[in-house]
N, C-alpha and C. Protein backbone atom coordinates (compact mmCIF):
# COMPACT_ATOMS: atom_id res chain seq x y z
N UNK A 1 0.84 -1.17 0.00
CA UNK A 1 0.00 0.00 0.00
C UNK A 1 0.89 1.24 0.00
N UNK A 2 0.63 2.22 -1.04
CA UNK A 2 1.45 3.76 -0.75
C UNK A 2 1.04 4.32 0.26
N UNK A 3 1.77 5.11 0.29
CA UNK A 3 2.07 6.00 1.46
C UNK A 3 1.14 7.37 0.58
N UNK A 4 0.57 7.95 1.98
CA UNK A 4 -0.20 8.50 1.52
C UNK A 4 0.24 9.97 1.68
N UNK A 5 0.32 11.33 0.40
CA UNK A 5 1.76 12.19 0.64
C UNK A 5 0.36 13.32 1.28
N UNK A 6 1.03 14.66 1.62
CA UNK A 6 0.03 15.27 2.25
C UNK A 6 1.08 16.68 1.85
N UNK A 7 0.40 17.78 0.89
CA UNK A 7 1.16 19.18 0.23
C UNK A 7 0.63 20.24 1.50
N UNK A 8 1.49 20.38 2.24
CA UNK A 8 1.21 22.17 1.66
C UNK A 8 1.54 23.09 2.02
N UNK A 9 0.30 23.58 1.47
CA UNK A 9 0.67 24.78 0.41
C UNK A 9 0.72 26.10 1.95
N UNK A 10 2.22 27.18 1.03
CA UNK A 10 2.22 28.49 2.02
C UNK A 10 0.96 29.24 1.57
N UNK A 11 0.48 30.03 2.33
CA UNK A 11 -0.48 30.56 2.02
C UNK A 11 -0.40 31.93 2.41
N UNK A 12 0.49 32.77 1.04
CA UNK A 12 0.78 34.58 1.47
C UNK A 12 -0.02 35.28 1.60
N UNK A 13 -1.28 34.71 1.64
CA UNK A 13 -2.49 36.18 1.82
C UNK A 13 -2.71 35.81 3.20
N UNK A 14 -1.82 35.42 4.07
CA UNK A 14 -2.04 35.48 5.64
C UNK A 14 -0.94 37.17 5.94
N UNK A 15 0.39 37.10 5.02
CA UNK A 15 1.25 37.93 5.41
C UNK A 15 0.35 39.27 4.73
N UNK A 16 -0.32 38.63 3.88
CA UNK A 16 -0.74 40.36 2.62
C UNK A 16 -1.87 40.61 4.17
N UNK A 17 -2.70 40.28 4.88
CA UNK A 17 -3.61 40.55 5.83
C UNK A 17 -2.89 41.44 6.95
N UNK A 18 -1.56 41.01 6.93
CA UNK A 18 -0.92 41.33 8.32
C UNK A 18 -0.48 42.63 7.53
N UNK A 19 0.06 43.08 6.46
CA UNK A 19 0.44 44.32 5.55
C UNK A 19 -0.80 45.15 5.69
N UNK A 20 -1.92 44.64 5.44
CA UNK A 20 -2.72 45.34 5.72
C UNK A 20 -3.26 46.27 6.96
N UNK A 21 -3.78 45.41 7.87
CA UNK A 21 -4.16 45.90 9.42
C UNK A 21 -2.99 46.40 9.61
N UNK A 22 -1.51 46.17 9.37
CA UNK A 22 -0.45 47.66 9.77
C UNK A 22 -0.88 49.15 8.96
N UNK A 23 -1.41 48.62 7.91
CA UNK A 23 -1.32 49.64 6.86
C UNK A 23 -2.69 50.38 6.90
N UNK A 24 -4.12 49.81 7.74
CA UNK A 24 -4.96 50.56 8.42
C UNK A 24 -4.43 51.26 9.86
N UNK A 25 -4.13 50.55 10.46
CA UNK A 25 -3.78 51.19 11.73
C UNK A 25 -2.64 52.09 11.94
N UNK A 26 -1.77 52.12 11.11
CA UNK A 26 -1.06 53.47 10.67
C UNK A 26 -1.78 54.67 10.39
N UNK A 27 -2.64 54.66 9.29
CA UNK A 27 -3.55 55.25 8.45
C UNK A 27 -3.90 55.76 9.87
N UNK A 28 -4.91 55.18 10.38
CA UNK A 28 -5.97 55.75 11.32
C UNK A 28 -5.13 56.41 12.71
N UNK A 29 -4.22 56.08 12.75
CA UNK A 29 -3.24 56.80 13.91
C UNK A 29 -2.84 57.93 13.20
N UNK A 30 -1.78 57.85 12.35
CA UNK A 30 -1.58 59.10 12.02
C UNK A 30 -2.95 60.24 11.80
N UNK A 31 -4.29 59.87 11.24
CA UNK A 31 -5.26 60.54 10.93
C UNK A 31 -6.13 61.67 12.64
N UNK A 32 -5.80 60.34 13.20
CA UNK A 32 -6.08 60.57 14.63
C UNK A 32 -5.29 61.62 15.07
N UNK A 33 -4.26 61.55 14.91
CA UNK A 33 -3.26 62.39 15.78
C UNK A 33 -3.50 63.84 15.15
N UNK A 34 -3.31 64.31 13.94
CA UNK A 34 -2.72 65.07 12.98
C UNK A 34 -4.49 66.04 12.90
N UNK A 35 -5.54 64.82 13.47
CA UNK A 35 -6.88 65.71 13.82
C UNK A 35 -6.79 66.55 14.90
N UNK A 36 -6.65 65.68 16.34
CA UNK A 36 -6.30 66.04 17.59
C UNK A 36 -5.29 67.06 17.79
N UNK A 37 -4.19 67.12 16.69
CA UNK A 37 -3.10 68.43 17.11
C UNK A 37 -4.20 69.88 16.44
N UNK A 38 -4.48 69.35 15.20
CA UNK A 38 -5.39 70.49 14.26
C UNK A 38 -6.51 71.12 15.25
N UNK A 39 -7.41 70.20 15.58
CA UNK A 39 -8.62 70.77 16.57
C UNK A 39 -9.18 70.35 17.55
N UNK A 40 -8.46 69.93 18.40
CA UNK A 40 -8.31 69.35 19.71
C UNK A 40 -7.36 70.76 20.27
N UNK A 41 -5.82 70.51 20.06
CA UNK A 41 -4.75 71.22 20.72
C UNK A 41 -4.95 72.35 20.05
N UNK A 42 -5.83 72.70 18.84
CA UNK A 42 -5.23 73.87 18.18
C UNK A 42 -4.06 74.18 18.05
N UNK A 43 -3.19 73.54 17.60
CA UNK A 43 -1.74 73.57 17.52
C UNK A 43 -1.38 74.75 16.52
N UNK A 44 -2.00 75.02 15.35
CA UNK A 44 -2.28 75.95 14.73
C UNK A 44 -1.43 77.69 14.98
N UNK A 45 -2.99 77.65 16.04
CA UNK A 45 -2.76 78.82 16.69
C UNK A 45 -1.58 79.40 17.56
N UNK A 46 -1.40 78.02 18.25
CA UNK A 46 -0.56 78.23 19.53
C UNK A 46 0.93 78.15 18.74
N UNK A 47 1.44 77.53 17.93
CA UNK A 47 2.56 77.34 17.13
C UNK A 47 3.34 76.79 17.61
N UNK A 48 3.68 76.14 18.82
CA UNK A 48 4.40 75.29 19.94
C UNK A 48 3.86 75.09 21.37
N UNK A 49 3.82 73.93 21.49
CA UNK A 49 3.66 73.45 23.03
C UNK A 49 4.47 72.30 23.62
N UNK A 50 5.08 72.85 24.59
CA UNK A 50 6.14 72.36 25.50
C UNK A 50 5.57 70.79 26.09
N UNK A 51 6.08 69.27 25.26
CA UNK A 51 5.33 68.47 25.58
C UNK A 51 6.70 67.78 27.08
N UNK A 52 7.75 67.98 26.61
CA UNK A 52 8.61 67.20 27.74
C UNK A 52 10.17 67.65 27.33
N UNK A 53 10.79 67.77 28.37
CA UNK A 53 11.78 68.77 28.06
C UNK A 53 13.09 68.57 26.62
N UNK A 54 12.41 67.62 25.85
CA UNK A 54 12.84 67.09 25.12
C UNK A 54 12.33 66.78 23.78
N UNK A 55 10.96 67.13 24.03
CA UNK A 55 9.67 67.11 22.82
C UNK A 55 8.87 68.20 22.54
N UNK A 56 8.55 69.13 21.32
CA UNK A 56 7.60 69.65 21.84
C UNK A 56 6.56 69.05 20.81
N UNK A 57 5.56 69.84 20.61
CA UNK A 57 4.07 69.66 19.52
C UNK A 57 4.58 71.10 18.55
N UNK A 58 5.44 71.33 17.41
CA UNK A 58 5.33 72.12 16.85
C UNK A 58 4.85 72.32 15.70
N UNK A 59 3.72 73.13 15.35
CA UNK A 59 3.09 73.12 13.67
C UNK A 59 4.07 73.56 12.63
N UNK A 60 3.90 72.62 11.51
CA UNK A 60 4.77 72.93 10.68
C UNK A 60 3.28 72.44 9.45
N UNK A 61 3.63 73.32 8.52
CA UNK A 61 2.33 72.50 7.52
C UNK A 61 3.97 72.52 6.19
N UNK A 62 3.85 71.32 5.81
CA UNK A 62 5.17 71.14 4.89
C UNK A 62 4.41 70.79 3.54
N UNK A 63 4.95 71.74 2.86
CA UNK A 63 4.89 71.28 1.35
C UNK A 63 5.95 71.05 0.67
N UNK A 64 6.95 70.40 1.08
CA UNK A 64 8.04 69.37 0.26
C UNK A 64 7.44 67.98 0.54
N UNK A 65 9.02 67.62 0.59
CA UNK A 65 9.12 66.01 1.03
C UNK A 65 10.27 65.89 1.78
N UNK A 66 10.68 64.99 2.82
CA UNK A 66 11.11 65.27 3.40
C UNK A 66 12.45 66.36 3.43
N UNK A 67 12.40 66.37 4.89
CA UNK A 67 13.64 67.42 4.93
C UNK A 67 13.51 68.76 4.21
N UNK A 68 12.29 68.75 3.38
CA UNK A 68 11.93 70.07 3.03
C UNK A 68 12.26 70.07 1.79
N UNK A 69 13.15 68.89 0.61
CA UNK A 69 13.29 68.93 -0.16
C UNK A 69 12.17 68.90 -1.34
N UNK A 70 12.53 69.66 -2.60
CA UNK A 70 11.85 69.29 -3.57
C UNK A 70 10.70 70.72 -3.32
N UNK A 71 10.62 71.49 -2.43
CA UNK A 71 9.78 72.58 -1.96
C UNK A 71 9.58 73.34 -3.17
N UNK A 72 7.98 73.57 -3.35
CA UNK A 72 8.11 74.30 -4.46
C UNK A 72 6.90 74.29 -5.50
N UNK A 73 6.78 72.43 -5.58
CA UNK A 73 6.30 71.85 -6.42
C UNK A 73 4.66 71.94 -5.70
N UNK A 74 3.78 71.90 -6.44
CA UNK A 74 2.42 71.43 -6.26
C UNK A 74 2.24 70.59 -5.50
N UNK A 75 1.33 70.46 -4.56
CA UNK A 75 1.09 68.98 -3.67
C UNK A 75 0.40 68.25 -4.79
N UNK A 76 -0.26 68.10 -6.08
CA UNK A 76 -0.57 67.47 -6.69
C UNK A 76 0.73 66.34 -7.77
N UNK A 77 1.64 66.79 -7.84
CA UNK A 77 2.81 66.10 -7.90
C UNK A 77 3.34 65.40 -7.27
N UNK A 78 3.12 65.85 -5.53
CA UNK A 78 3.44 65.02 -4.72
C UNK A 78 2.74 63.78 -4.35
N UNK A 79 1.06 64.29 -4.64
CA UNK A 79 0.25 62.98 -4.62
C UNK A 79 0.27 62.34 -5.36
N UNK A 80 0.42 62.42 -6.43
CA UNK A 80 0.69 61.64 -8.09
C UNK A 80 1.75 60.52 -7.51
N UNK A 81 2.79 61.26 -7.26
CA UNK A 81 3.81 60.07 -6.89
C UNK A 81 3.79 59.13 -6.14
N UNK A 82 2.90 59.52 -4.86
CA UNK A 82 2.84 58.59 -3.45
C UNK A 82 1.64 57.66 -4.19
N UNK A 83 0.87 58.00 -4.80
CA UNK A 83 -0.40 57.12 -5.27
C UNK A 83 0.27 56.05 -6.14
N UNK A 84 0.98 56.67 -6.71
CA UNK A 84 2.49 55.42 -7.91
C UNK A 84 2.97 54.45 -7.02
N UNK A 85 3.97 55.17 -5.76
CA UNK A 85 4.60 54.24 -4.97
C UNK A 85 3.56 53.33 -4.27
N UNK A 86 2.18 53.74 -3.62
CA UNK A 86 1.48 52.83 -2.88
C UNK A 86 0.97 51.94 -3.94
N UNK A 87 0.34 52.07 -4.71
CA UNK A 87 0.48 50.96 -5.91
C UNK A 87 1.57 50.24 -6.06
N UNK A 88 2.55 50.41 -6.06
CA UNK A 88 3.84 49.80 -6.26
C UNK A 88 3.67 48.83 -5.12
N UNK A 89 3.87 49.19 -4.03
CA UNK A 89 4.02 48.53 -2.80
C UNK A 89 2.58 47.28 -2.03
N UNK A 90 1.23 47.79 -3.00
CA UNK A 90 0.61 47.11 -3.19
C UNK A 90 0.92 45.47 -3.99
N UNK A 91 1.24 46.13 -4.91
CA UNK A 91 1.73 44.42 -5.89
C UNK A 91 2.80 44.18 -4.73
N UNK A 92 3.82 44.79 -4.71
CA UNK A 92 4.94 44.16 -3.47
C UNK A 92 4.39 43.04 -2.03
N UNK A 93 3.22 43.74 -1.83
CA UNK A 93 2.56 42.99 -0.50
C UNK A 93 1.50 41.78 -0.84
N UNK A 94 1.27 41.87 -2.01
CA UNK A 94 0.48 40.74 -2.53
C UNK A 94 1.03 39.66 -2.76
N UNK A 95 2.43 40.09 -3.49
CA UNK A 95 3.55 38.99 -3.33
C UNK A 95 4.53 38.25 -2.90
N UNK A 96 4.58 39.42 -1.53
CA UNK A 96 4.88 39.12 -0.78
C UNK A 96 5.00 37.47 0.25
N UNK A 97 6.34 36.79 0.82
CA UNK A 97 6.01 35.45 1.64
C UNK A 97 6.66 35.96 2.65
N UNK A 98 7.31 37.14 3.39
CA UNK A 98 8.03 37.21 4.17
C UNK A 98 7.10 37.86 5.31
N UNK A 99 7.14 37.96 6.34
CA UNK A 99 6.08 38.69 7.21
C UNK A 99 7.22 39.99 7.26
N UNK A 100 7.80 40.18 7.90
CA UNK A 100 8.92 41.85 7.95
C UNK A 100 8.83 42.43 6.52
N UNK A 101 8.36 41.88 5.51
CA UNK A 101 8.17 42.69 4.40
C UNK A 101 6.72 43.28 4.28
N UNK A 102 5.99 42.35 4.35
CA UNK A 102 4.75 42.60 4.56
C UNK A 102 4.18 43.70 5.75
N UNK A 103 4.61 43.50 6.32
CA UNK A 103 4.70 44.49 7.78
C UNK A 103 5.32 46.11 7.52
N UNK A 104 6.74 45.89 6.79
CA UNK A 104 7.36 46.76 6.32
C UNK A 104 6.35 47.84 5.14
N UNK A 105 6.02 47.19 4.19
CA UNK A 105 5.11 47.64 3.12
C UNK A 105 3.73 48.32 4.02
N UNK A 106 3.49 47.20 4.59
CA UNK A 106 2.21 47.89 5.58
C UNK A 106 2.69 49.45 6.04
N UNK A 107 3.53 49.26 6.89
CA UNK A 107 3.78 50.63 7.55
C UNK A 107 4.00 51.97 6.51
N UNK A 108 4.93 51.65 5.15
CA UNK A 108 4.95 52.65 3.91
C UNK A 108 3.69 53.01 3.80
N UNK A 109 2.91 52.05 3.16
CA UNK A 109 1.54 52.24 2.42
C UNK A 109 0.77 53.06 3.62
N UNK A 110 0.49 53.06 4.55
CA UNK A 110 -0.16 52.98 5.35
C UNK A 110 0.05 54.76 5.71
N UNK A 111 1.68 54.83 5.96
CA UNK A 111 1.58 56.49 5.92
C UNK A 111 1.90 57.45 4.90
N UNK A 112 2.41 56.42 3.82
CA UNK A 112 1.73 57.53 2.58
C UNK A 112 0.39 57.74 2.23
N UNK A 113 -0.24 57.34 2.74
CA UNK A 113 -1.41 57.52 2.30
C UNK A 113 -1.91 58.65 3.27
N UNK A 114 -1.40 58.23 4.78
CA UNK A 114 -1.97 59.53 5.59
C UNK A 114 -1.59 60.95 4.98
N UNK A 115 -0.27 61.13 4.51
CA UNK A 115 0.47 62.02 4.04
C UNK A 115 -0.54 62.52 3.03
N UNK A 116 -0.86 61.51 2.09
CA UNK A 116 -1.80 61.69 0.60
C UNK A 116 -2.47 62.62 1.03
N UNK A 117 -3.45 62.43 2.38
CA UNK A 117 -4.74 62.80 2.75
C UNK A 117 -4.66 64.22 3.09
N UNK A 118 -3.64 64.50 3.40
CA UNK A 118 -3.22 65.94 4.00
C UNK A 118 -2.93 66.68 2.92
N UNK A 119 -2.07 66.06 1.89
CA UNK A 119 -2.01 67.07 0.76
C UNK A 119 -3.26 67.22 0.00
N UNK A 120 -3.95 66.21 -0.14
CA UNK A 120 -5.31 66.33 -0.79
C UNK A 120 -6.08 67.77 0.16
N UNK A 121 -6.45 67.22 1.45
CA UNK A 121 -7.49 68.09 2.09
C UNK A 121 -6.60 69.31 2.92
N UNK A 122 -5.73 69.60 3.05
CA UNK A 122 -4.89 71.09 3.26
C UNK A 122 -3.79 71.75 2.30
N UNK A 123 -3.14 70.88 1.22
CA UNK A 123 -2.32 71.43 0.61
C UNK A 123 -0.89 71.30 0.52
N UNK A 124 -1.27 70.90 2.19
CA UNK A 124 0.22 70.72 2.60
C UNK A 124 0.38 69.24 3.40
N UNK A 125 1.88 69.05 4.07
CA UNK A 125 1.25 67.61 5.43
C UNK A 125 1.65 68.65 6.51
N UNK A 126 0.97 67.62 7.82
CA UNK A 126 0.57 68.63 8.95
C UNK A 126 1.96 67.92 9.56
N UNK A 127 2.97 68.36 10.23
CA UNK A 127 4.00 67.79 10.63
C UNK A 127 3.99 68.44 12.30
N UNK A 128 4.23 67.68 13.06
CA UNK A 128 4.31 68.36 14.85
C UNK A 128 4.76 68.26 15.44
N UNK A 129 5.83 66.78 15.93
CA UNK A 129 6.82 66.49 16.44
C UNK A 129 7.86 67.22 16.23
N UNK A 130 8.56 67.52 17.02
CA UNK A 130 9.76 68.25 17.10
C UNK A 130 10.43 67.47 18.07
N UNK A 131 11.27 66.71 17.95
CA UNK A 131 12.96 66.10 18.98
C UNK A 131 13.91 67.18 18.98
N UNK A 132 14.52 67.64 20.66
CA UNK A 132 15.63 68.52 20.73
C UNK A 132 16.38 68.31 21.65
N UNK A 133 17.30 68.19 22.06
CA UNK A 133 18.49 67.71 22.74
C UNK A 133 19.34 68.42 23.54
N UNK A 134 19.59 69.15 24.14
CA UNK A 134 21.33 69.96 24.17
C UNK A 134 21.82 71.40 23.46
N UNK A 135 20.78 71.52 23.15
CA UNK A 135 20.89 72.23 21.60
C UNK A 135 20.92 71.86 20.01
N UNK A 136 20.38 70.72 20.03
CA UNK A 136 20.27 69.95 18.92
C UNK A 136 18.91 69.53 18.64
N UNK A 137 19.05 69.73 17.25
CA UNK A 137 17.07 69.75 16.95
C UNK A 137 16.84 69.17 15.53
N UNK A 138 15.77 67.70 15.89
CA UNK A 138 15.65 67.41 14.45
C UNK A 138 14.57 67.87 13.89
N UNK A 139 14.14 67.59 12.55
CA UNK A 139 13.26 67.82 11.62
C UNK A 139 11.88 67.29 12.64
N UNK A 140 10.86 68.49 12.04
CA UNK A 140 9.71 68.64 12.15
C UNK A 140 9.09 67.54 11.64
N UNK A 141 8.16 66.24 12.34
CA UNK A 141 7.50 65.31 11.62
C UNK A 141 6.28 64.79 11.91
N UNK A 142 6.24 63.72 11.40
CA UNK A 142 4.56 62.87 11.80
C UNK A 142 4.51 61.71 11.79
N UNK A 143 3.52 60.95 12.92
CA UNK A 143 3.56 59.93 12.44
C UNK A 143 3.70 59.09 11.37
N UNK A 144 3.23 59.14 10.32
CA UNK A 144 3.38 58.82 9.02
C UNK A 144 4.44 59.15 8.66
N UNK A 145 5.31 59.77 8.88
CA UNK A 145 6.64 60.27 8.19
C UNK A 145 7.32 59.00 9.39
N UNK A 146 7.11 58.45 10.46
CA UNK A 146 7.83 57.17 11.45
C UNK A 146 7.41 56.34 10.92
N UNK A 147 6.13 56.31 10.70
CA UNK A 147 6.12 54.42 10.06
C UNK A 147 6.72 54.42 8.66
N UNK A 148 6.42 55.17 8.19
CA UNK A 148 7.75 55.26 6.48
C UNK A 148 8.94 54.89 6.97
N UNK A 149 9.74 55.70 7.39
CA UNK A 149 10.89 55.44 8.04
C UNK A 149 11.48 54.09 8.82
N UNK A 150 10.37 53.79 9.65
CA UNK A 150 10.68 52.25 10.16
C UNK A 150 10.01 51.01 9.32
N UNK A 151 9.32 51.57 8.40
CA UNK A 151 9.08 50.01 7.38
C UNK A 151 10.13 50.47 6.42
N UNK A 152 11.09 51.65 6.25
CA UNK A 152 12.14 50.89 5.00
C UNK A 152 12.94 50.45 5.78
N UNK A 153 13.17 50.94 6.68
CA UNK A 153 14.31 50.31 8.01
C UNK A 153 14.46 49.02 8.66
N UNK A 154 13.06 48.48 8.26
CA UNK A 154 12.63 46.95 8.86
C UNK A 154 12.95 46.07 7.44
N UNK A 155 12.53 46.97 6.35
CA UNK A 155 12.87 45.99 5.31
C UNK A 155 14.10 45.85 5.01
N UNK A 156 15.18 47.17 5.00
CA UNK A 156 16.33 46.86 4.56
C UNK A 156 17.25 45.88 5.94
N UNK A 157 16.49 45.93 6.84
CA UNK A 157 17.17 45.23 7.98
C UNK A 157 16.47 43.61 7.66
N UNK A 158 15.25 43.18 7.18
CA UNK A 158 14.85 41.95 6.96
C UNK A 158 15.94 41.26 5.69
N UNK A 159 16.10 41.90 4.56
CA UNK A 159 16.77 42.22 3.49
C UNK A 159 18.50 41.38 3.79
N UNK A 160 18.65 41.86 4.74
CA UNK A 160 20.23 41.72 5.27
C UNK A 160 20.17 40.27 6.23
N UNK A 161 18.80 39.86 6.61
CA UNK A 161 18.57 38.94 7.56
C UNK A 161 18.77 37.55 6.59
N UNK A 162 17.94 37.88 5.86
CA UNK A 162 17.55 36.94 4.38
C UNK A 162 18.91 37.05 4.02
N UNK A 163 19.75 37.52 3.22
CA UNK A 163 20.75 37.31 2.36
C UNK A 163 21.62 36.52 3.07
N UNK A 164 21.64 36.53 4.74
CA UNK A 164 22.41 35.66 5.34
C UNK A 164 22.00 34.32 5.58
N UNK A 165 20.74 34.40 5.32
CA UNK A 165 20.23 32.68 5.08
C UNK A 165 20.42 31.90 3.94
């Protein structure tokens, strides 16, 4: 009598699910926050508030990309592009088998799109975080500008994990 064989199969639309719910719950955090500084804190008005001797809440409404580069251009250029890349990163997460990629893509997609939303409905993105140190002070940002940052950071760090396997 054979032996009886038994397949299977990986199944990547568990990781494309997990890309996702990062890539809502980014969305809806950053949306949350970037409401709450707008008309909650009125951050607006006040133009800084002293959150910890090391943080504050400062309004910045940015029409570049980061670091202020590229300033100049239409936010409709800027959305054109992020709508390209989240598409892009869409097929990426569909095809995704790795979960840190999927996760990674999640977190991109997730705050370009918050970003999208701001240039669509103000013109600009609403940026508030401010880190300062000693006398040392970084760039004005947003959530969505952190989960960008830590999903290419997770991928190029998954990236380096993989090549050693």
């Amino acid at each position: 009598m054979a032996a009886r064989r038994t397949f299977h199969i990986h199944r990547p639309s568990s990781w494309r699910g997990v890309g996702l719910v990062v890539a809502l719950l980014v969305l809806l955090g950053d949306q949350a926050s970037k409401l709450w500084i707008l008309y909650g804190l009125n951050l607006p008005e006040k133009g800084s508030v002293p959150v910890l001797p090391w943080l504050n809440f400062t309004m910045v409404w940015n029409h570049a990309v980061t670091f202020g580069m590229f300033g100049g251009h239409s936010a409709w250029v800027f959305v054109a592009i992020s709508v390209l890349a989240v598409l892009a990163l869409l097929v990426v997460l569909a095809r995704s088998r790795r979960k840190a990629v999927s996760i990674a893509c999640g977190g991109i997609i997730g705050g370009a799109i918050g970003n999208v939303i701001d240039r669509v409905h103000y013109g600009a993105v609403v940026d508030f975080l401010h880190f300062h140190v000693a006398g040392w002070s970084w760039y004005v940002f947003n959530g969505a500008d952190s989960a960008i940052v830590c999903g290419v950071g997770l991928w190029i760090l998954d990236s380096f994990i993989a090549d050693r396997r």
